[in-house]
PDB file of N, CA and C in Angstrom:
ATOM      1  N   UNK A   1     -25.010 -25.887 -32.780  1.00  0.00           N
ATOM      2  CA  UNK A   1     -24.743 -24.702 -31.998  1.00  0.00           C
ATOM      3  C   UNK A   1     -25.826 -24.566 -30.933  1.00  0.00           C
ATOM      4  N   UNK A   2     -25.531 -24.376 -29.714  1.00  0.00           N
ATOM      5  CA  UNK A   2     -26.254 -24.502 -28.730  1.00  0.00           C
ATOM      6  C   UNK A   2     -27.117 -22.771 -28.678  1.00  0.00           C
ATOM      7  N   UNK A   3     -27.777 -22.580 -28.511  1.00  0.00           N
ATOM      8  CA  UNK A   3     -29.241 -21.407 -28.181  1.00  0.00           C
ATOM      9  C   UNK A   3     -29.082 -20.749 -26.698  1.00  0.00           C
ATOM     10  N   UNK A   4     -28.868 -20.085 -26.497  1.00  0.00           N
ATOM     11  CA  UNK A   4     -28.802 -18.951 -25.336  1.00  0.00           C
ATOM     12  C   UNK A   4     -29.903 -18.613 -24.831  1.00  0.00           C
ATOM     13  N   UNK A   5     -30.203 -18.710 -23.417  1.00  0.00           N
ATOM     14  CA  UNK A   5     -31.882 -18.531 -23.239  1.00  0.00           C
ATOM     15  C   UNK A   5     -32.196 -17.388 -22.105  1.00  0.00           C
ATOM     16  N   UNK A   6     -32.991 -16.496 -22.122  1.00  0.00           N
ATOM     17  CA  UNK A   6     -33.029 -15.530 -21.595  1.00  0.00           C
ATOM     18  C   UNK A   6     -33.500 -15.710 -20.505  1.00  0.00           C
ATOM     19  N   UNK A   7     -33.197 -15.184 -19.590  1.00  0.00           N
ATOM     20  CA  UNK A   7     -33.173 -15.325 -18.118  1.00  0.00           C
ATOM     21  C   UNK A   7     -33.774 -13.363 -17.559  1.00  0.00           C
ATOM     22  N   UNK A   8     -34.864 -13.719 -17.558  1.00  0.00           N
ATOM     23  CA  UNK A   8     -35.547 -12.657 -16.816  1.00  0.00           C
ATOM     24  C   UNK A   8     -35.587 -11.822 -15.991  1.00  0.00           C
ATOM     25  N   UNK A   9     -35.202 -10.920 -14.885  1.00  0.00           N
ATOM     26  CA  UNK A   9     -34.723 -10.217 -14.255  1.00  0.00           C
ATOM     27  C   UNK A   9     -35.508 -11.207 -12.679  1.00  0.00           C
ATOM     28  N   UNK A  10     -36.942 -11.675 -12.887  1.00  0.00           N
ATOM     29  CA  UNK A  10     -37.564 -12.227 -11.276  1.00  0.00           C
ATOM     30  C   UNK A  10     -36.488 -12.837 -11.634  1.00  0.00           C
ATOM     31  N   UNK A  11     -35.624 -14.288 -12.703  1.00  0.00           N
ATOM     32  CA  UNK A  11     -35.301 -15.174 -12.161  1.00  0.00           C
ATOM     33  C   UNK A  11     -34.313 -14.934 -12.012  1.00  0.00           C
ATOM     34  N   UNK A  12     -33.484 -13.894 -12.389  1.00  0.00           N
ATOM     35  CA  UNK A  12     -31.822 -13.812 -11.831  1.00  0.00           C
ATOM     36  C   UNK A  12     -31.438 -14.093 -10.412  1.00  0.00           C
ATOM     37  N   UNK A  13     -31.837 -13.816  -9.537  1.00  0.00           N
ATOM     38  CA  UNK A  13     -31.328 -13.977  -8.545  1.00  0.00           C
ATOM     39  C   UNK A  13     -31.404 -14.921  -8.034  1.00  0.00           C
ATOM     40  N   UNK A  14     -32.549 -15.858  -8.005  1.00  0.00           N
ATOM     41  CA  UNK A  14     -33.126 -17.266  -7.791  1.00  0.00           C
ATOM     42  C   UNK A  14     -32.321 -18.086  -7.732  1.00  0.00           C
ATOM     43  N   UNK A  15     -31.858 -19.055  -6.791  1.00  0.00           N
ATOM     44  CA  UNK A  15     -30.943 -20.080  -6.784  1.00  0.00           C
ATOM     45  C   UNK A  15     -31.580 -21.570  -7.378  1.00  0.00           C
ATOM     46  N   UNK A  16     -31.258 -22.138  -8.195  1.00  0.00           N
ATOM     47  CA  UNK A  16     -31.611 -23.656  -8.556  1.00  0.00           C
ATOM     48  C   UNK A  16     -31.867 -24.154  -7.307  1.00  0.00           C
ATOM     49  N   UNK A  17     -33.274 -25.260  -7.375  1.00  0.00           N
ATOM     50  CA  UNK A  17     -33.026 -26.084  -5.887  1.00  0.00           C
ATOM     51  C   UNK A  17     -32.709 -27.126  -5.887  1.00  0.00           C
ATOM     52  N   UNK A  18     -31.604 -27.220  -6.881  1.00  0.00           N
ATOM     53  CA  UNK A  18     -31.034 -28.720  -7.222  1.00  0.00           C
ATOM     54  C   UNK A  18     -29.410 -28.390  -6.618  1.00  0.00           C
ATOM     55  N   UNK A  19     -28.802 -26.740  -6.267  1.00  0.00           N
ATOM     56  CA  UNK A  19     -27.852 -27.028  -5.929  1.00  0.00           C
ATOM     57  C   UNK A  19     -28.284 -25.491  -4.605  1.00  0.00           C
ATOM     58  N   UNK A  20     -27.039 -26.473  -4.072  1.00  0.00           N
ATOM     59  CA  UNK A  20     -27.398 -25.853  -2.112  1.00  0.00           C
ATOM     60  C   UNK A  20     -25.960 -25.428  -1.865  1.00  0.00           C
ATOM     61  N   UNK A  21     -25.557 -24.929  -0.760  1.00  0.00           N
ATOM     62  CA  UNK A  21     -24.354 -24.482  -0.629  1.00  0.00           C
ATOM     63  C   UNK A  21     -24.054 -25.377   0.648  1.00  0.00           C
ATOM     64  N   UNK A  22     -22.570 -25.891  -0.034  1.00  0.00           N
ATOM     65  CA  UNK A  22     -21.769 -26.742   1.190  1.00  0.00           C
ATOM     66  C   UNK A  22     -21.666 -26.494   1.879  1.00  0.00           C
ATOM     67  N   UNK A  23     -21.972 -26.798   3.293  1.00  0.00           N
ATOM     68  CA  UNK A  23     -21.075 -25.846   4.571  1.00  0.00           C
ATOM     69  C   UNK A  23     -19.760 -26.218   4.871  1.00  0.00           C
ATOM     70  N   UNK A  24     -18.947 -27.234   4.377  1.00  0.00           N
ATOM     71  CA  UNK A  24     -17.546 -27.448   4.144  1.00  0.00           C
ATOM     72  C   UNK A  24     -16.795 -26.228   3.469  1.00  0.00           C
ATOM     73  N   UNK A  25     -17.728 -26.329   2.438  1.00  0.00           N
ATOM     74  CA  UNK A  25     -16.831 -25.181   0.989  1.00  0.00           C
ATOM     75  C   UNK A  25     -17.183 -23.544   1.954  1.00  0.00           C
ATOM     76  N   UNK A  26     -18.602 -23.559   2.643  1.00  0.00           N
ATOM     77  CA  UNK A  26     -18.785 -22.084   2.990  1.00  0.00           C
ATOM     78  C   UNK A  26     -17.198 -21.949   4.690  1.00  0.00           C
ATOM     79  N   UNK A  27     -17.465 -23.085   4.896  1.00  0.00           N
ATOM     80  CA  UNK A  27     -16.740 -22.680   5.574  1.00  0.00           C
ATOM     81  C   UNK A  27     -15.304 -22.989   5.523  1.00  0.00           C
ATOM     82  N   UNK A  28     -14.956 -23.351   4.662  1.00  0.00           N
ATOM     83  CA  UNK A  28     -13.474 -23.062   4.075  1.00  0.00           C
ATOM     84  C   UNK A  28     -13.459 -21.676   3.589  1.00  0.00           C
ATOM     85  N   UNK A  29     -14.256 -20.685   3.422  1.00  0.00           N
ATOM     86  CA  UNK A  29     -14.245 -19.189   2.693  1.00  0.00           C
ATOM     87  C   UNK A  29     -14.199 -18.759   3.486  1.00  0.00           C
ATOM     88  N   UNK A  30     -14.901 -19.251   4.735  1.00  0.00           N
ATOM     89  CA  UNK A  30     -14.852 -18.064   5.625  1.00  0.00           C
ATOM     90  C   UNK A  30     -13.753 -17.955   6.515  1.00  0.00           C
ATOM     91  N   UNK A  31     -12.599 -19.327   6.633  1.00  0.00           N
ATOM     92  CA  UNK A  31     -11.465 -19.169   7.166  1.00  0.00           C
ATOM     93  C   UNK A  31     -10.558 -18.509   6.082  1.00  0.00           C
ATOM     94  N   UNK A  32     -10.742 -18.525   4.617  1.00  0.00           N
ATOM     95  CA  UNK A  32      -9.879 -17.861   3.733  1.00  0.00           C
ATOM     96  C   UNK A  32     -10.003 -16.267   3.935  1.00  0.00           C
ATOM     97  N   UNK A  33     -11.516 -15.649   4.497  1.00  0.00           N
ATOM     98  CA  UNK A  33     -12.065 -14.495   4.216  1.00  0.00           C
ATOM     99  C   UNK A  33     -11.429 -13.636   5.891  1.00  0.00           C
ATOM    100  N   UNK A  34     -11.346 -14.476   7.376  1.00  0.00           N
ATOM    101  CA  UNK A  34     -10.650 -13.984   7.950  1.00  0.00           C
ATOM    102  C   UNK A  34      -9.032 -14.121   7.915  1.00  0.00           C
ATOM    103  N   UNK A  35      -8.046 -15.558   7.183  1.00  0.00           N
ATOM    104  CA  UNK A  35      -7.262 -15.053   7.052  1.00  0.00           C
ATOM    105  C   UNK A  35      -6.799 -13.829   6.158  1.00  0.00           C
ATOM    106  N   UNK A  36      -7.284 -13.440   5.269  1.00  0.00           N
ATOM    107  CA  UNK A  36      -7.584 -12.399   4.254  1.00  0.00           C
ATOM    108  C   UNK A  36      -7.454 -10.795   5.127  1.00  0.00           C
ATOM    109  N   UNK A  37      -8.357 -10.980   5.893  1.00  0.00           N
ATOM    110  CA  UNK A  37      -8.904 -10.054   6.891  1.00  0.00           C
ATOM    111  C   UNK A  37      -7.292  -9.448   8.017  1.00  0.00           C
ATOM    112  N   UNK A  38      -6.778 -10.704   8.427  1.00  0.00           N
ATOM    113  CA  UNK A  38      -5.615 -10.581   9.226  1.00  0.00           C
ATOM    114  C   UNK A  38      -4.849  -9.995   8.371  1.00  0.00           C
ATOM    115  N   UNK A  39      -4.441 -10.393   7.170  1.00  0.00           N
ATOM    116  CA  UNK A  39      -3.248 -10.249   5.889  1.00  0.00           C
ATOM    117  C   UNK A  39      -3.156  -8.765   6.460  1.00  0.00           C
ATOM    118  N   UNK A  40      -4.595  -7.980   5.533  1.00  0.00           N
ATOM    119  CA  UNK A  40      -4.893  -6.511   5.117  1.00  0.00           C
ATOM    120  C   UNK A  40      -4.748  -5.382   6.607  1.00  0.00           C
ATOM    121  N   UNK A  41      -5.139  -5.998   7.580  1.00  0.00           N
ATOM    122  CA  UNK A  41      -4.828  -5.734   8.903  1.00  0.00           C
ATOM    123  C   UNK A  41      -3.239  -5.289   9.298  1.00  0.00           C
ATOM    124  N   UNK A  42      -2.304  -6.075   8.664  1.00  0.00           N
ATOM    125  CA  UNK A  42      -0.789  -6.338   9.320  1.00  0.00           C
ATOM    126  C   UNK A  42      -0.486  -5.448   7.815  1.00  0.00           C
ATOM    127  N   UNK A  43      -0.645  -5.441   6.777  1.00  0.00           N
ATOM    128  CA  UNK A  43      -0.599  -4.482   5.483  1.00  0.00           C
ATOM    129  C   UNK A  43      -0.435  -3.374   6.052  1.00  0.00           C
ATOM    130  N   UNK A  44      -1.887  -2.993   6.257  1.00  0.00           N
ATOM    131  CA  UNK A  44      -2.040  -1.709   6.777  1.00  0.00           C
ATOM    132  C   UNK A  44      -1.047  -0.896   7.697  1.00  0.00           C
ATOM    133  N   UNK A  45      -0.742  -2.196   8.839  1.00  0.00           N
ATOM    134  CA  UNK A  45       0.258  -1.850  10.214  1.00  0.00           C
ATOM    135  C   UNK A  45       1.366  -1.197   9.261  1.00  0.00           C
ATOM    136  N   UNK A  46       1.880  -1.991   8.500  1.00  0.00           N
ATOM    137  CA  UNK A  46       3.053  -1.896   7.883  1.00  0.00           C
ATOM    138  C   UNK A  46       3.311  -0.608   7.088  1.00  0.00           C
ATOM    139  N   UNK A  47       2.341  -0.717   6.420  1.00  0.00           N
ATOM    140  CA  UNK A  47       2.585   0.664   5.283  1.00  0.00           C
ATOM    141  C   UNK A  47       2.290   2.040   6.540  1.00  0.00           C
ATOM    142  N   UNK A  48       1.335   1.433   7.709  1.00  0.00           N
ATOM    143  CA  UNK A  48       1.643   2.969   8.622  1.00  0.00           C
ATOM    144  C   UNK A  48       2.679   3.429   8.943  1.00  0.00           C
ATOM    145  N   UNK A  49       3.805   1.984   9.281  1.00  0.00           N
ATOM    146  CA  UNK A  49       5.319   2.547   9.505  1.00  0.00           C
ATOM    147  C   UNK A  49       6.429   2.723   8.752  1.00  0.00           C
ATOM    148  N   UNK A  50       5.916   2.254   7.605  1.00  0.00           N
ATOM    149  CA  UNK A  50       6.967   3.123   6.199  1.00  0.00           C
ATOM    150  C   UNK A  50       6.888   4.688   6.091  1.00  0.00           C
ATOM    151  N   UNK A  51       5.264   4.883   6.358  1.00  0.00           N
ATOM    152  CA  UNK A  51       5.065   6.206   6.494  1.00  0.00           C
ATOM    153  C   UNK A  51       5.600   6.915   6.821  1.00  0.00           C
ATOM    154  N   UNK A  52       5.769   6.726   8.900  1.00  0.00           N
ATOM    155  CA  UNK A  52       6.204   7.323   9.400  1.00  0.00           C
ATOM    156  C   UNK A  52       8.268   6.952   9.455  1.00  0.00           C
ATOM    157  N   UNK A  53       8.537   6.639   8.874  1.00  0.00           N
ATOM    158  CA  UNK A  53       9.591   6.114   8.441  1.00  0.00           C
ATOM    159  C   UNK A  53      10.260   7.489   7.378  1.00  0.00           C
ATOM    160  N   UNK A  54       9.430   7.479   5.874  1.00  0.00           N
ATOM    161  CA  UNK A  54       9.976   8.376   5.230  1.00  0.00           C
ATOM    162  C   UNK A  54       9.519   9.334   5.325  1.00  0.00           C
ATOM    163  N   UNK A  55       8.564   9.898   6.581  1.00  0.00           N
ATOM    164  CA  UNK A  55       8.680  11.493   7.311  1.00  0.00           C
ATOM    165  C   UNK A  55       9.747  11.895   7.836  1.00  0.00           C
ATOM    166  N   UNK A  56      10.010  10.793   8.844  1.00  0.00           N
ATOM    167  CA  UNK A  56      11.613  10.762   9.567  1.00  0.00           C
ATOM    168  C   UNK A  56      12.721  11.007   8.653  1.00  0.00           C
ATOM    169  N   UNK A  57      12.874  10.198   7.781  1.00  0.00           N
ATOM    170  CA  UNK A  57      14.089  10.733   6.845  1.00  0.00           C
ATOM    171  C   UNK A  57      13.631  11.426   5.676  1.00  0.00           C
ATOM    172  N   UNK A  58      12.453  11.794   5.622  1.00  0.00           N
ATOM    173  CA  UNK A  58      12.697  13.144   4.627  1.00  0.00           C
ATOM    174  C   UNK A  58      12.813  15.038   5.957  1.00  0.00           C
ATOM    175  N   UNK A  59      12.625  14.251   7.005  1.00  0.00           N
ATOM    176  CA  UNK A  59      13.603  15.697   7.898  1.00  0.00           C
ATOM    177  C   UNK A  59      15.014  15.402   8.097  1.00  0.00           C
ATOM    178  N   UNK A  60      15.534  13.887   8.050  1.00  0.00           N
ATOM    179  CA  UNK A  60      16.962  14.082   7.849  1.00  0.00           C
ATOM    180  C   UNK A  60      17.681  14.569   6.494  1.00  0.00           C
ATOM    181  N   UNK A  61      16.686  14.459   5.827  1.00  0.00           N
ATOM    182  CA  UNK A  61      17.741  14.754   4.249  1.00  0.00           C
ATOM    183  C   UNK A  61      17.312  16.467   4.354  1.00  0.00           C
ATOM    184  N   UNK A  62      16.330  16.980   4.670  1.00  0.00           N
ATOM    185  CA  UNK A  62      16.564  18.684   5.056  1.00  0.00           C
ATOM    186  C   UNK A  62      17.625  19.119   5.425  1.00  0.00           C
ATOM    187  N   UNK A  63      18.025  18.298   6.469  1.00  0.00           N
ATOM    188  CA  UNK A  63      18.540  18.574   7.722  1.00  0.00           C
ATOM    189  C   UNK A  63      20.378  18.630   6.769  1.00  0.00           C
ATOM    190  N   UNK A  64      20.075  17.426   6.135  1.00  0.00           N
ATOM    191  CA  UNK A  64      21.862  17.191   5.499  1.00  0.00           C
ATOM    192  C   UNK A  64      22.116  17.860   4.602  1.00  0.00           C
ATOM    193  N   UNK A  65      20.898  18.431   3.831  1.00  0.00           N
ATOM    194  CA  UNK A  65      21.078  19.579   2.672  1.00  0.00           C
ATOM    195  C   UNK A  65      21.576  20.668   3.210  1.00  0.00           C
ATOM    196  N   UNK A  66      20.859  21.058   4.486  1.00  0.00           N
ATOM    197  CA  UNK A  66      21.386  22.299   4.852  1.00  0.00           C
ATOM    198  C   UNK A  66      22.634  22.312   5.380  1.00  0.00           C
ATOM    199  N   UNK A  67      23.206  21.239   5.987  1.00  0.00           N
ATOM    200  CA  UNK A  67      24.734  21.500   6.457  1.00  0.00           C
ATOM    201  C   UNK A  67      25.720  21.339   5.487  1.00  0.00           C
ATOM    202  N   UNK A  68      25.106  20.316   4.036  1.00  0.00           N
ATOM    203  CA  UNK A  68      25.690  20.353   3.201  1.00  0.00           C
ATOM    204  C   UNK A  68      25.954  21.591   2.560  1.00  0.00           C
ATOM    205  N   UNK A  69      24.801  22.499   2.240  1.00  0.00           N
ATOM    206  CA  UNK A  69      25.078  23.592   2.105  1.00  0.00           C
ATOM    207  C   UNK A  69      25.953  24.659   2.424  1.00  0.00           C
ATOM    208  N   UNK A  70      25.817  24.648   3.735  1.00  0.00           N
ATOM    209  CA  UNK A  70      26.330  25.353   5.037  1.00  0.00           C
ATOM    210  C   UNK A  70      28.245  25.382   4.737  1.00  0.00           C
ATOM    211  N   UNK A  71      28.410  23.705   4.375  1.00  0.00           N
ATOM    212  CA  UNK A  71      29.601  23.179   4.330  1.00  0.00           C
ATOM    213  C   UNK A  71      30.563  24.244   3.260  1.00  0.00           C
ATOM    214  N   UNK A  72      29.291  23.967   2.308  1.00  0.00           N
ATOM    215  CA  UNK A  72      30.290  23.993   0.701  1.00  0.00           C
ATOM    216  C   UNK A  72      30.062  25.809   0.739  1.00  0.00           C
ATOM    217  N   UNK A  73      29.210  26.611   1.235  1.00  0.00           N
ATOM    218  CA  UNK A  73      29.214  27.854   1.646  1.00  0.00           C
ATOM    219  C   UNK A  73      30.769  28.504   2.381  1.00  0.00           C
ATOM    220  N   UNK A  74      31.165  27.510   3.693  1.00  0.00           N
ATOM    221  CA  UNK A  74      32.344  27.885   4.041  1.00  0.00           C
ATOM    222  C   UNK A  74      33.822  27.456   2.958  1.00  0.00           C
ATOM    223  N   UNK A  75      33.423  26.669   2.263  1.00  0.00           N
ATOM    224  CA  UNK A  75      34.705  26.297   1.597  1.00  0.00           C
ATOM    225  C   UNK A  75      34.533  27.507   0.755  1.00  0.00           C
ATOM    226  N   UNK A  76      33.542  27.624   0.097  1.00  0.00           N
ATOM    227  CA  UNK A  76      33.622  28.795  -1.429  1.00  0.00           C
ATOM    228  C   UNK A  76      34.234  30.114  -0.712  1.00  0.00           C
ATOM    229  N   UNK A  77      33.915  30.436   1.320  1.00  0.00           N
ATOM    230  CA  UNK A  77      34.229  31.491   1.637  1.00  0.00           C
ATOM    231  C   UNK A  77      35.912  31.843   1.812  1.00  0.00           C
ATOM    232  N   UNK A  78      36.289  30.555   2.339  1.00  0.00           N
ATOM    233  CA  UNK A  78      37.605  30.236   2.423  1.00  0.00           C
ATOM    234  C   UNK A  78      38.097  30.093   1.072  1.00  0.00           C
ATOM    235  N   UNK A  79      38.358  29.175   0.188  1.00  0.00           N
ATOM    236  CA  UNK A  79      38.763  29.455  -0.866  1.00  0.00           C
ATOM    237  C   UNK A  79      38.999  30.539  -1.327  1.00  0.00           C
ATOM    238  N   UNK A  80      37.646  31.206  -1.473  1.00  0.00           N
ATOM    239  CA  UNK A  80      37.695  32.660  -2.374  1.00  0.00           C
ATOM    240  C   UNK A  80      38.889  33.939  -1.492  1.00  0.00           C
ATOM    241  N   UNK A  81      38.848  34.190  -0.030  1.00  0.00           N
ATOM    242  CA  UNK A  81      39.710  35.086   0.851  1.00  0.00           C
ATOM    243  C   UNK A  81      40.706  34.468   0.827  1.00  0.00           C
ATOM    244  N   UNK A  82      41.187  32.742   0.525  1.00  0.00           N
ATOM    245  CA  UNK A  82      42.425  33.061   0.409  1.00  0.00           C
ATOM    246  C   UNK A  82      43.281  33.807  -1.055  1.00  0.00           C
ATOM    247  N   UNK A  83      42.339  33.070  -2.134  1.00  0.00           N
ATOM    248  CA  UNK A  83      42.989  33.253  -3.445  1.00  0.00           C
ATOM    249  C   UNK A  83      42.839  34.469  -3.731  1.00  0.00           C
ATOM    250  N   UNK A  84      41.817  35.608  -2.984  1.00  0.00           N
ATOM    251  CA  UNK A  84      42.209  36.755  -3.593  1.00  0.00           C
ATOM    252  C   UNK A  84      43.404  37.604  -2.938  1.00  0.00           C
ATOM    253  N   UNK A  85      43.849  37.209  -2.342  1.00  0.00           N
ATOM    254  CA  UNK A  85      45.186  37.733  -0.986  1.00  0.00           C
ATOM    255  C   UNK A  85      46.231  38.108  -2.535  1.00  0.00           C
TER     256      UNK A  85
END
């Protein structure tokens, strides 16, 4: 069974100087990190115009309640003046 060895708070952060960072690999991240960047960008666009999307039709469905209303108001009025004749 292998022993677990404590690592000190100076040395946490400390990088080994046996390993270095690629600039291939860094810079493959950093084309992943602006396409990433574009993604969340055009996201954003998008969900702004759903937004304004179901503002727009939550004033049309006001709008159809009330004539719906309006509608079934004149039938109950009609109905009712004729059948009580």
């Amino acid at each position: 069974m292998q022993s677990l060895q404590y690592i000190g708070p100076e040395r946490r952060n400390q990088q080994p100087s046996n390993q270095m960072i690629d600039p291939r690999e860094y810079g493959r991240l950093e084309a992943q990190v602006q396409t990433l960047q574009a993604d969340v960008k055009d996201i954003a666009t998008k969900v702004t115009h759903l937004t304004a999307m179901a503002d727009r039709s939550r004033g049309a469905l006001w709008a159809g309640m009330g004539l719906a209303s309006l509608f079934g108001g004149l039938v109950t009025f009609v109905v009712d003046h004729f059948l009580r004749r």
